[in-house]
N, C-alpha and C. Protein backbone atom coordinates (compact mmCIF):
# COMPACT_ATOMS: atom_id res chain seq x y z
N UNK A 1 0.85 -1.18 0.00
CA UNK A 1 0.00 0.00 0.00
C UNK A 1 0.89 1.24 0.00
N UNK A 2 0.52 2.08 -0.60
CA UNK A 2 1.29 3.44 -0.88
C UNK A 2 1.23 4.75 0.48
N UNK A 3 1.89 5.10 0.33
CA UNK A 3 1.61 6.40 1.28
C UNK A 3 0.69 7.64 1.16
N UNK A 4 0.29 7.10 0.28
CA UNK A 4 -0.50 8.62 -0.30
C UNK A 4 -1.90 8.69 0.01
N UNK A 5 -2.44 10.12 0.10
CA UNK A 5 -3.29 10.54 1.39
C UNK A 5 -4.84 9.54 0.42
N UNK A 6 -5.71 9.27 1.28
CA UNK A 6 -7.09 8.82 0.86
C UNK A 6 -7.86 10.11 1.67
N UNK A 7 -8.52 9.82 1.09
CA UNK A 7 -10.01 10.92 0.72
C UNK A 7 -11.26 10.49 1.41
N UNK A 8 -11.97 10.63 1.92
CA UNK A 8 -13.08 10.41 2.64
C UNK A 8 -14.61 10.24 1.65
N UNK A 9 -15.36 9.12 1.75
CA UNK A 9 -16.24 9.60 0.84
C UNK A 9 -17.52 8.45 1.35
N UNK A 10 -18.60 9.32 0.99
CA UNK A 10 -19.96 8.28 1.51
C UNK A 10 -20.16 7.15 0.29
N UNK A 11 -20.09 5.60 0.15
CA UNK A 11 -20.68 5.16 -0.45
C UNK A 11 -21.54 4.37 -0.11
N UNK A 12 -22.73 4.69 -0.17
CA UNK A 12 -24.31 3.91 -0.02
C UNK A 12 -24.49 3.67 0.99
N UNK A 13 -24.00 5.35 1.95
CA UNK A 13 -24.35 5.25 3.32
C UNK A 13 -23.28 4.86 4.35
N UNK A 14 -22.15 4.32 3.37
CA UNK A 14 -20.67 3.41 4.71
C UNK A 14 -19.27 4.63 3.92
N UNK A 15 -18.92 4.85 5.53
CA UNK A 15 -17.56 6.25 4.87
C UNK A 15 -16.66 4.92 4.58
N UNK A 16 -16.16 5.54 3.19
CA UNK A 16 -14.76 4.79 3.46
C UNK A 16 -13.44 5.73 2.56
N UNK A 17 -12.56 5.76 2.93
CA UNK A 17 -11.25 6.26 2.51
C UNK A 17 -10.67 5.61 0.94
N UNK A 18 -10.90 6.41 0.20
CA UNK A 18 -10.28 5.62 -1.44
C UNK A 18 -9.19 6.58 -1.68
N UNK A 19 -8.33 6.02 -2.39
CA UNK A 19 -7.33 7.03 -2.99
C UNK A 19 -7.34 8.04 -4.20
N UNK A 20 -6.72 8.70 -4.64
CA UNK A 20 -7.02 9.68 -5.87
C UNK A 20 -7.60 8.74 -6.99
N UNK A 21 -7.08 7.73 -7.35
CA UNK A 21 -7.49 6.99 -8.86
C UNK A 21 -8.76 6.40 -8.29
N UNK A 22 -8.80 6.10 -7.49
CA UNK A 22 -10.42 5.17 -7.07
C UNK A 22 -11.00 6.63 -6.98
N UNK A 23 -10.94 7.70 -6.06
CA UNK A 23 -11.72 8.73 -5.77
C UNK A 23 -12.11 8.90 -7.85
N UNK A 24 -11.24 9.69 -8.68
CA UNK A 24 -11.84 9.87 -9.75
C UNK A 24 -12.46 8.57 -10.47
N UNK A 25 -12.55 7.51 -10.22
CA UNK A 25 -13.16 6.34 -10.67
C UNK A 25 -14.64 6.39 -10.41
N UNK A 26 -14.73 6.75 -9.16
CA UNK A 26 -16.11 6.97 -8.28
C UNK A 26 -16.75 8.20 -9.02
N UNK A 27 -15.95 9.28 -9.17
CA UNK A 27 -16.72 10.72 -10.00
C UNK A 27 -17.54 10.21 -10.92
N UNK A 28 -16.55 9.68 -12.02
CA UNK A 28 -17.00 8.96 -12.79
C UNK A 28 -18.18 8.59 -13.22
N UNK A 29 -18.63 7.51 -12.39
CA UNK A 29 -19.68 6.31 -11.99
C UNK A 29 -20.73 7.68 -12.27
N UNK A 30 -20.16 8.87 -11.18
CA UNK A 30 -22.05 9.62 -11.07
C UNK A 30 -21.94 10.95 -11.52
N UNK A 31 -20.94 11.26 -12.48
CA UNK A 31 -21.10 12.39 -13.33
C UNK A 31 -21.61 11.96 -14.33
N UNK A 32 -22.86 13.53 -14.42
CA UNK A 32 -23.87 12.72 -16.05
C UNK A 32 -22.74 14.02 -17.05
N UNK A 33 -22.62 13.46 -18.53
CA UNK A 33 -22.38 14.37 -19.35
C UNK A 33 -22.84 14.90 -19.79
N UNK A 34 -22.78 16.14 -20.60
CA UNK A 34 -23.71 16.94 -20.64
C UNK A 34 -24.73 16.60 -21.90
N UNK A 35 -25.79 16.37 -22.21
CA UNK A 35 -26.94 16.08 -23.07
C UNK A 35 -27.18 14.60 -22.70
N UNK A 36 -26.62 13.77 -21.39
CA UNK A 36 -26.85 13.00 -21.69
C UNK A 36 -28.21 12.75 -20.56
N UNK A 37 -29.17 11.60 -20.83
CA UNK A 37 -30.19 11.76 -19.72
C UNK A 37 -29.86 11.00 -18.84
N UNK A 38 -29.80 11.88 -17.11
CA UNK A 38 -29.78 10.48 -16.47
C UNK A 38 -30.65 9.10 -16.24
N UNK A 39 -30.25 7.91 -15.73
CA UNK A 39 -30.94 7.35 -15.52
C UNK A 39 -30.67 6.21 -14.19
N UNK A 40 -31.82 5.87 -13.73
CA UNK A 40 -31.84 5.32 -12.10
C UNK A 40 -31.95 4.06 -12.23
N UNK A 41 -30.83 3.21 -11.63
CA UNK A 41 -30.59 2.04 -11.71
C UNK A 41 -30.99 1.65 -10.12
N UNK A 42 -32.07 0.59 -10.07
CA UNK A 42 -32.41 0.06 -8.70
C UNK A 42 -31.52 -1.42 -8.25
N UNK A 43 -30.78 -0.99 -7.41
CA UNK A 43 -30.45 -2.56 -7.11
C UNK A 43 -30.79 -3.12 -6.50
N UNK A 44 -31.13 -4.12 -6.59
CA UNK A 44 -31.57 -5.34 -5.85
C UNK A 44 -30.44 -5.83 -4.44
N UNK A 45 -31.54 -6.03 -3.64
CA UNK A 45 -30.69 -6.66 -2.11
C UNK A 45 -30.59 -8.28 -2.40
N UNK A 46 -28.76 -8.22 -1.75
CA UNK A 46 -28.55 -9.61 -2.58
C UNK A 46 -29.14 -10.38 -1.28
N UNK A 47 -29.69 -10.01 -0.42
CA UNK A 47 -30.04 -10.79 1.12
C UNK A 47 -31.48 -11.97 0.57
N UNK A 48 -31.66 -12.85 0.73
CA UNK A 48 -33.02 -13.78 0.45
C UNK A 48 -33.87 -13.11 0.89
N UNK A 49 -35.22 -13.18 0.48
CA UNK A 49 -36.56 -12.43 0.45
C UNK A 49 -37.17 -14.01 1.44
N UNK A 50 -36.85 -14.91 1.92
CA UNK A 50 -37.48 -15.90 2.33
C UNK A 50 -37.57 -15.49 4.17
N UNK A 51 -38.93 -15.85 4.35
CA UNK A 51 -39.11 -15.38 5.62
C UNK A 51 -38.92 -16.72 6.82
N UNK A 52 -38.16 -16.57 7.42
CA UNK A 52 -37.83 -17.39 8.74
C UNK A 52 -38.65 -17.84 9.59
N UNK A 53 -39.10 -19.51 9.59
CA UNK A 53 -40.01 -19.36 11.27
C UNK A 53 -38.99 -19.37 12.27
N UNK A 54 -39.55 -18.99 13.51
CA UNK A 54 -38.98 -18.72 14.33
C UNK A 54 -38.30 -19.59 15.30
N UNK A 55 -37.36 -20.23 15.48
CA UNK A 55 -36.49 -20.78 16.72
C UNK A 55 -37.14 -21.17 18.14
N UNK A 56 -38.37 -20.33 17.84
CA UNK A 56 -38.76 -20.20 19.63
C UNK A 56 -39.82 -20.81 19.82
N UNK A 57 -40.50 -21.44 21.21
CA UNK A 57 -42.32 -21.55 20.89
C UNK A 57 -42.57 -20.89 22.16
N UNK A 58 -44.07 -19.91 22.08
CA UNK A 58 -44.49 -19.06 23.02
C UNK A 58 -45.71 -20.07 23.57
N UNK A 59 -45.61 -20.11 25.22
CA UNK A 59 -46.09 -20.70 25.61
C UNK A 59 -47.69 -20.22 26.43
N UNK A 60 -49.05 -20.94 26.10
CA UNK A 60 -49.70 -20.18 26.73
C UNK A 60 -50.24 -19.54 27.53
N UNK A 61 -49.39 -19.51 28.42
CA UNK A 61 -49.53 -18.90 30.13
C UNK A 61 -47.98 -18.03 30.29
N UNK A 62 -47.28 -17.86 29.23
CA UNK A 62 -45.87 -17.55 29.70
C UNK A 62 -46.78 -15.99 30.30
N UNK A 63 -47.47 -15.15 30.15
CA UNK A 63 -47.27 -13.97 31.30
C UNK A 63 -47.17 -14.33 32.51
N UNK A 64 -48.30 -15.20 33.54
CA UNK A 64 -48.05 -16.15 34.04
C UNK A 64 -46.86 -16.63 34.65
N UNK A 65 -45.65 -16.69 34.16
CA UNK A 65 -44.38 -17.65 34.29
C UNK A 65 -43.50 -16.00 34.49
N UNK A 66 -43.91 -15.20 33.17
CA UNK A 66 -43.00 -14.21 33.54
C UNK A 66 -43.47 -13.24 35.41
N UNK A 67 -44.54 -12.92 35.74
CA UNK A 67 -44.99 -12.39 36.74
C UNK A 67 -44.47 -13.25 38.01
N UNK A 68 -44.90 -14.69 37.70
CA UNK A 68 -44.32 -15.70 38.52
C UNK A 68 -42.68 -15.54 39.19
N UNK A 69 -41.79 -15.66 38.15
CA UNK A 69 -40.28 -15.64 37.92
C UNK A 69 -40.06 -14.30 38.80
N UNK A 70 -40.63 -12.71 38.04
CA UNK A 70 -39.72 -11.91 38.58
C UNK A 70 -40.52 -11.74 40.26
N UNK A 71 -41.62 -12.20 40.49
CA UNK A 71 -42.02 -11.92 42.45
C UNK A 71 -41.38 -13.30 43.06
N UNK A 72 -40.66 -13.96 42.20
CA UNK A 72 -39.86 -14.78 42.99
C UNK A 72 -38.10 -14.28 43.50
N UNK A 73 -37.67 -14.10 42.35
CA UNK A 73 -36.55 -12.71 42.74
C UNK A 73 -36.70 -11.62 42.89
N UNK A 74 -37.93 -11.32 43.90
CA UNK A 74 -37.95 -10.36 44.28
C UNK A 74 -37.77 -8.78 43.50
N UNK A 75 -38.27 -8.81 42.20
CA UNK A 75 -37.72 -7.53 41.25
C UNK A 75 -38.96 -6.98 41.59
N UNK A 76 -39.13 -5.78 41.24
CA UNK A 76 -40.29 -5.16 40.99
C UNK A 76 -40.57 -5.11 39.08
N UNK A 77 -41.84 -4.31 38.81
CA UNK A 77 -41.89 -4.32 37.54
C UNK A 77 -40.79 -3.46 37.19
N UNK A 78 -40.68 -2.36 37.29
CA UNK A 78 -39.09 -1.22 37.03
C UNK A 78 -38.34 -1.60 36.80
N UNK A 79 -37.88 -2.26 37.83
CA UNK A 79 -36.41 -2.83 38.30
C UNK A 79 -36.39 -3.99 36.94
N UNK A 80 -37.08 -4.83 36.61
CA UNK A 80 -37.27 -6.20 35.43
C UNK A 80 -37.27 -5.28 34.01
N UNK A 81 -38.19 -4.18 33.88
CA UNK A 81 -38.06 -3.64 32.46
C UNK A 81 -37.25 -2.76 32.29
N UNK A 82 -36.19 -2.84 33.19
CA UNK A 82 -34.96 -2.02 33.19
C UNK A 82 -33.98 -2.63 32.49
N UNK A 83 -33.65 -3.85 33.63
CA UNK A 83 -32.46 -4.83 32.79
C UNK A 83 -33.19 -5.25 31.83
N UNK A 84 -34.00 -5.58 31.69
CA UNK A 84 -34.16 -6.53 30.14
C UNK A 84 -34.59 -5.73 28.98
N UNK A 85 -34.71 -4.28 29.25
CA UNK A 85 -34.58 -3.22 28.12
C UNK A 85 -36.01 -2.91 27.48
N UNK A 86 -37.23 -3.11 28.67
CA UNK A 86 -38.48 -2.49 27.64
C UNK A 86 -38.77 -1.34 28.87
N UNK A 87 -40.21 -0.91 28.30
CA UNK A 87 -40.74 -0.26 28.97
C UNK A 87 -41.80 -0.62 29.97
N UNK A 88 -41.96 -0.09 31.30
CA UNK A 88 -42.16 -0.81 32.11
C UNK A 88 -44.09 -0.82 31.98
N UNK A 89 -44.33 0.33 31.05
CA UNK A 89 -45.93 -0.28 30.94
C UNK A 89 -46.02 -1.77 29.90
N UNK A 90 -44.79 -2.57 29.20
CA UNK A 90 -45.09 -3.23 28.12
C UNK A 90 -45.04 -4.38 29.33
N UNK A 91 -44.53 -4.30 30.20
CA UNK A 91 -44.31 -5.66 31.04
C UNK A 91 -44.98 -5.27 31.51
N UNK A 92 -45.80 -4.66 32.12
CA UNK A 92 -47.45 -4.85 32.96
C UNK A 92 -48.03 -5.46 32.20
N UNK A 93 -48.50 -4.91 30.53
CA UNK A 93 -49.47 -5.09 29.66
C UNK A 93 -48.99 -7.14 29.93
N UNK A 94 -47.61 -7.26 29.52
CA UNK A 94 -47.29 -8.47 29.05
C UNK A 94 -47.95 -9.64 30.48
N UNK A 95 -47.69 -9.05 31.48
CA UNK A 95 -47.88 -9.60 32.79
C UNK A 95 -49.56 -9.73 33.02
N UNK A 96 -50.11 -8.66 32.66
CA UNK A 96 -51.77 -8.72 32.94
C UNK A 96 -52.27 -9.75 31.50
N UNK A 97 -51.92 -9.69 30.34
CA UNK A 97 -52.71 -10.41 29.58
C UNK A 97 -52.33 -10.92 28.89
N UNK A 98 -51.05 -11.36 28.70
CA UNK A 98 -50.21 -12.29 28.04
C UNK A 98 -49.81 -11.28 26.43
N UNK A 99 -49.83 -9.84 26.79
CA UNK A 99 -49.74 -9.12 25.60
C UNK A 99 -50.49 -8.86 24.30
N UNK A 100 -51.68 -9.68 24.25
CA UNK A 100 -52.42 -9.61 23.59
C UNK A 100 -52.99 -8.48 22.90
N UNK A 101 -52.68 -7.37 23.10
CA UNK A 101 -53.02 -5.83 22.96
C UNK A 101 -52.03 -5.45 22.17
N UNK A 102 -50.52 -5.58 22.21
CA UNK A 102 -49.39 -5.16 22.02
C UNK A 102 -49.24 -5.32 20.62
C-alpha cells in the first residue's frame, strides 16, 4: 500500500477512505455528461426475500411464568423492564394479559 493521502467519501451510506485513482473512478460512476439523460438504476438486495419461522415456541400462560419468575426474585416491575430493556408499561401489559393488545 502506498503512502499517499485517501479521501473520505460516503458510499451507499458506509464512509470509506479511497485514494485519488479510485476517488476519480467513483466521480465517474455519477457524473452525467452533458446532453446525456440520467438514468436510475435500482439494485436489488442480494439478502433472500425468504421469511424465517422462528427458533422459539411461546407458551400459553408464559405472562403467568413471567410475573411468577420476577415476584420470585424479588424484582419489581421497574427494576425487570430495566435490565431486560423495555418499557415498564409493556411488562405490565405483558404480565396482565399475556400481551395480547401489544
Amino acid at each position: 500500500m502506498s503512502n499517499e493521502a485517501l479521501t473520505p467519501i460516503n458510499h451507499y451510506g458506509e464512509k470509506l477512505f479511497v485514494c485519488k485513482q479510485c476517488l476519480n473512478n467513483e466521480k465517474k460512476k455519477y457524473t452525467q455528461k452533458q446532453g446525456e439523460q440520467s438514468t436510475l438504476i435500482r439494485v436489488r438486495s442480494w439478502r433472500s426475500q425468504t421469511i424465517r419461522e422462528p427458533d422459539y415456541d411461546i407458551v400459553d400462560n408464559y405472562f403467568q411464568i413471567v410475573r411468577e419468575a420476577r415476584e420470585k426474585n424479588g424484582a419489581t416491575i421497574p427494576e425487570l423492564a430495566l435490565k431486560i430493556g423495555i418499557k415498564e408499561s409493556v411488562l405490565r401489559r405483558i404480565e396482565r394479559d399475556g400481551c395480547s393488545q401489544i
